[in-house]
Protein backbone atom coordinates (compact mmCIF):
# COMPACT_ATOMS: atom_id res chain seq x y z
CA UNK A 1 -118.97 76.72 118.83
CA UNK A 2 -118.77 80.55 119.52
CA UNK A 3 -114.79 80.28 119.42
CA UNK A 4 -115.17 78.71 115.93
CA UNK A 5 -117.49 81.11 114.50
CA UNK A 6 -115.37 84.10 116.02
CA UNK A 7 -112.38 82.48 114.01
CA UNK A 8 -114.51 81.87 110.89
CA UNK A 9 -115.47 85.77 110.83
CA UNK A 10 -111.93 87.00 111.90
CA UNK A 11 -111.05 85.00 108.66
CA UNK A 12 -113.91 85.92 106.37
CA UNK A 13 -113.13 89.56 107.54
CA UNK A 14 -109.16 89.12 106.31
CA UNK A 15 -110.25 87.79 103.02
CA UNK A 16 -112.70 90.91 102.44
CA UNK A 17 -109.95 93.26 103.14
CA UNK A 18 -107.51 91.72 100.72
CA UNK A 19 -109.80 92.09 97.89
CA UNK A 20 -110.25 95.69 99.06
CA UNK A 21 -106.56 96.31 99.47
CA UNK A 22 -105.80 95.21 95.94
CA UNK A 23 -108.78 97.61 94.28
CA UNK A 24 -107.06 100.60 96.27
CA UNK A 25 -108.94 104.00 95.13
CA UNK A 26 -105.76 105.94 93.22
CA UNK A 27 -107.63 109.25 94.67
CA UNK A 28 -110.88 110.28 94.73
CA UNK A 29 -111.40 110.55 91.08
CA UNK A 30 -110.54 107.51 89.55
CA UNK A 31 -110.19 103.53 90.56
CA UNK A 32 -107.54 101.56 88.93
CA UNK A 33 -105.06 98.33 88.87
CA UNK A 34 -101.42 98.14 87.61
CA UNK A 35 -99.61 94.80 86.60
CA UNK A 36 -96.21 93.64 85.62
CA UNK A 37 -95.88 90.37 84.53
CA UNK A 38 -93.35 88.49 82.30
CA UNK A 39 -94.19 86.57 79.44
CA UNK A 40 -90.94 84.68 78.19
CA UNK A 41 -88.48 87.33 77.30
CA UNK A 42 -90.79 90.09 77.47
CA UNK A 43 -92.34 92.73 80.10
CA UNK A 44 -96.05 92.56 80.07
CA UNK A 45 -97.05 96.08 81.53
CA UNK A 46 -100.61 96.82 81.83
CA UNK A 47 -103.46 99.38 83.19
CA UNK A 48 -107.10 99.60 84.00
CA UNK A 49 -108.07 102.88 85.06
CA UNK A 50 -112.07 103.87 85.16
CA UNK A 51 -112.77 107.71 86.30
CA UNK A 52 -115.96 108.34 88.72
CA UNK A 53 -117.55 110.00 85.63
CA UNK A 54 -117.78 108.48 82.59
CA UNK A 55 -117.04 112.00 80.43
CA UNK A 56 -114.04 112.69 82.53
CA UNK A 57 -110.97 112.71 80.61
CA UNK A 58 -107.37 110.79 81.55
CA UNK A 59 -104.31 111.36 80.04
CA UNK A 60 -101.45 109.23 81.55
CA UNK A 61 -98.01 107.95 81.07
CA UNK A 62 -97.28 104.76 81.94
CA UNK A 63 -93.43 103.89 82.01
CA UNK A 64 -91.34 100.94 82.58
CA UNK A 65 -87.85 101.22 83.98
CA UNK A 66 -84.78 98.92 84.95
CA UNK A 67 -83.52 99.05 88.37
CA UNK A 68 -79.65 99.28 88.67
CA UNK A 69 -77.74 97.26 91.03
CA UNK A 70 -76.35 100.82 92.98
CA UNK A 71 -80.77 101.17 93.49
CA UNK A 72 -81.05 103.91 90.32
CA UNK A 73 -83.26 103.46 88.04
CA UNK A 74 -82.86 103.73 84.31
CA UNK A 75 -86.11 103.91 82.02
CA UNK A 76 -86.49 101.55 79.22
CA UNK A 77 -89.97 102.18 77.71
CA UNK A 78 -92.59 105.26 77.96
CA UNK A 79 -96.14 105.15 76.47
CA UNK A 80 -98.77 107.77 76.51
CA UNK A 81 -102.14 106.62 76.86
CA UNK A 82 -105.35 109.26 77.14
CA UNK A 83 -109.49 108.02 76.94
CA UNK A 84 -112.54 108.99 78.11
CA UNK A 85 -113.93 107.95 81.02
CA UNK A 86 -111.41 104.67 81.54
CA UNK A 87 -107.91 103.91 80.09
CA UNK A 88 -107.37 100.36 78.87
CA UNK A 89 -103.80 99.30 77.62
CA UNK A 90 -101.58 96.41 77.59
CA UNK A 91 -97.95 96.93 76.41
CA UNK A 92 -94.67 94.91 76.19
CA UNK A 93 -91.32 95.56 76.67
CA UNK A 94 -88.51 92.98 75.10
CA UNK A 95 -85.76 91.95 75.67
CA UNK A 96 -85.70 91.83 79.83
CA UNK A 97 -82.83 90.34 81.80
CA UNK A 98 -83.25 87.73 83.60
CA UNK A 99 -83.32 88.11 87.27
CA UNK A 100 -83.21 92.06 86.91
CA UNK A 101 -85.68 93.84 88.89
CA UNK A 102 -88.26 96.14 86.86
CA UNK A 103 -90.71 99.34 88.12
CA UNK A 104 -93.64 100.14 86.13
CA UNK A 105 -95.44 103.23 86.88
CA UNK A 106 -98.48 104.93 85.38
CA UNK A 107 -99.07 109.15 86.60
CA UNK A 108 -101.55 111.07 85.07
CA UNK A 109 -104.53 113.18 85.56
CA UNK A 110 -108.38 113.31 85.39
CA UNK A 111 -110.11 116.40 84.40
CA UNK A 112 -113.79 115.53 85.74
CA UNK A 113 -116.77 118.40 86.65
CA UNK A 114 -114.88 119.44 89.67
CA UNK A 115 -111.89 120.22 88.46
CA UNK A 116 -107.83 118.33 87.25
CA UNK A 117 -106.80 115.59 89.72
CA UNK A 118 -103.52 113.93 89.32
CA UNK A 119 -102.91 109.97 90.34
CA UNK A 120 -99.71 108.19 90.50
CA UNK A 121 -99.52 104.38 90.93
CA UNK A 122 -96.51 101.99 90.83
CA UNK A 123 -95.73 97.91 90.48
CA UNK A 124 -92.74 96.56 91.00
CA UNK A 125 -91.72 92.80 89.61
CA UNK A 126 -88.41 90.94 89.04
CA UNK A 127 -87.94 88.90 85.91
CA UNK A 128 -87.92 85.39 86.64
């Protein structure tokens, strides 16, 4: 009985630390996700960014580039995204190539009460 419920919170404990993995903290100013998805011939890039204060402003890029078989990298869509508080946005790219191998990243910065912090985040997804 005491092996089992060692194994049970060894388990429990994994799970917990998974969620917690995958809502990193960018840096200390602002908590956010990053996906990269594909929706038939199209790139579905999106971000969810909230700041720790809710009158801090973000201004971001988030671009999506094409990874070259030599590993370079050649950018195929840029969009600028800004908000109060939290940034929001879905965007799509079209056409992908099948197969090929796409980065999405989203840098910016948060100007809160204690000053400009800069985050940088990155997802990386081939096309199916």
């Amino acid at each position: 009985m005491k092996k089992r419920m060692i194994s049970l919170t060894l388990a429990l404990a994994f799970i917990l630390s998974l969620s917690l993995t995958a809502s990193a903290r960018w840096n200390g100013s602002i908590d956010g996700s990053v996906t990269l998805s594909y929706s038939g011939s199209s790139a579905v890039c999106s971000v969810t960014a909230d700041a720790n204060e809710s009158t801090a402003k973000i201004s971001a890029t988030m671009t999506l580039y094409r990874m070259n078989a030599n590993g370079s990298r050649t950018q195929v869509a840029s969009w600028p995204l800004s908000g109060t508080g939290s940034i929001n946005a879905k965007k799509y790219y079209s056409p992908t190539v099948s197969k090929t191998t796409y980065h999405l990243t989203v840098q910016g910065t948060v100007t809160d009460s204690s000053g400009s912090h800069t985050f940088s985040t990155y997802k990386q997804a081939t096309c199916p």
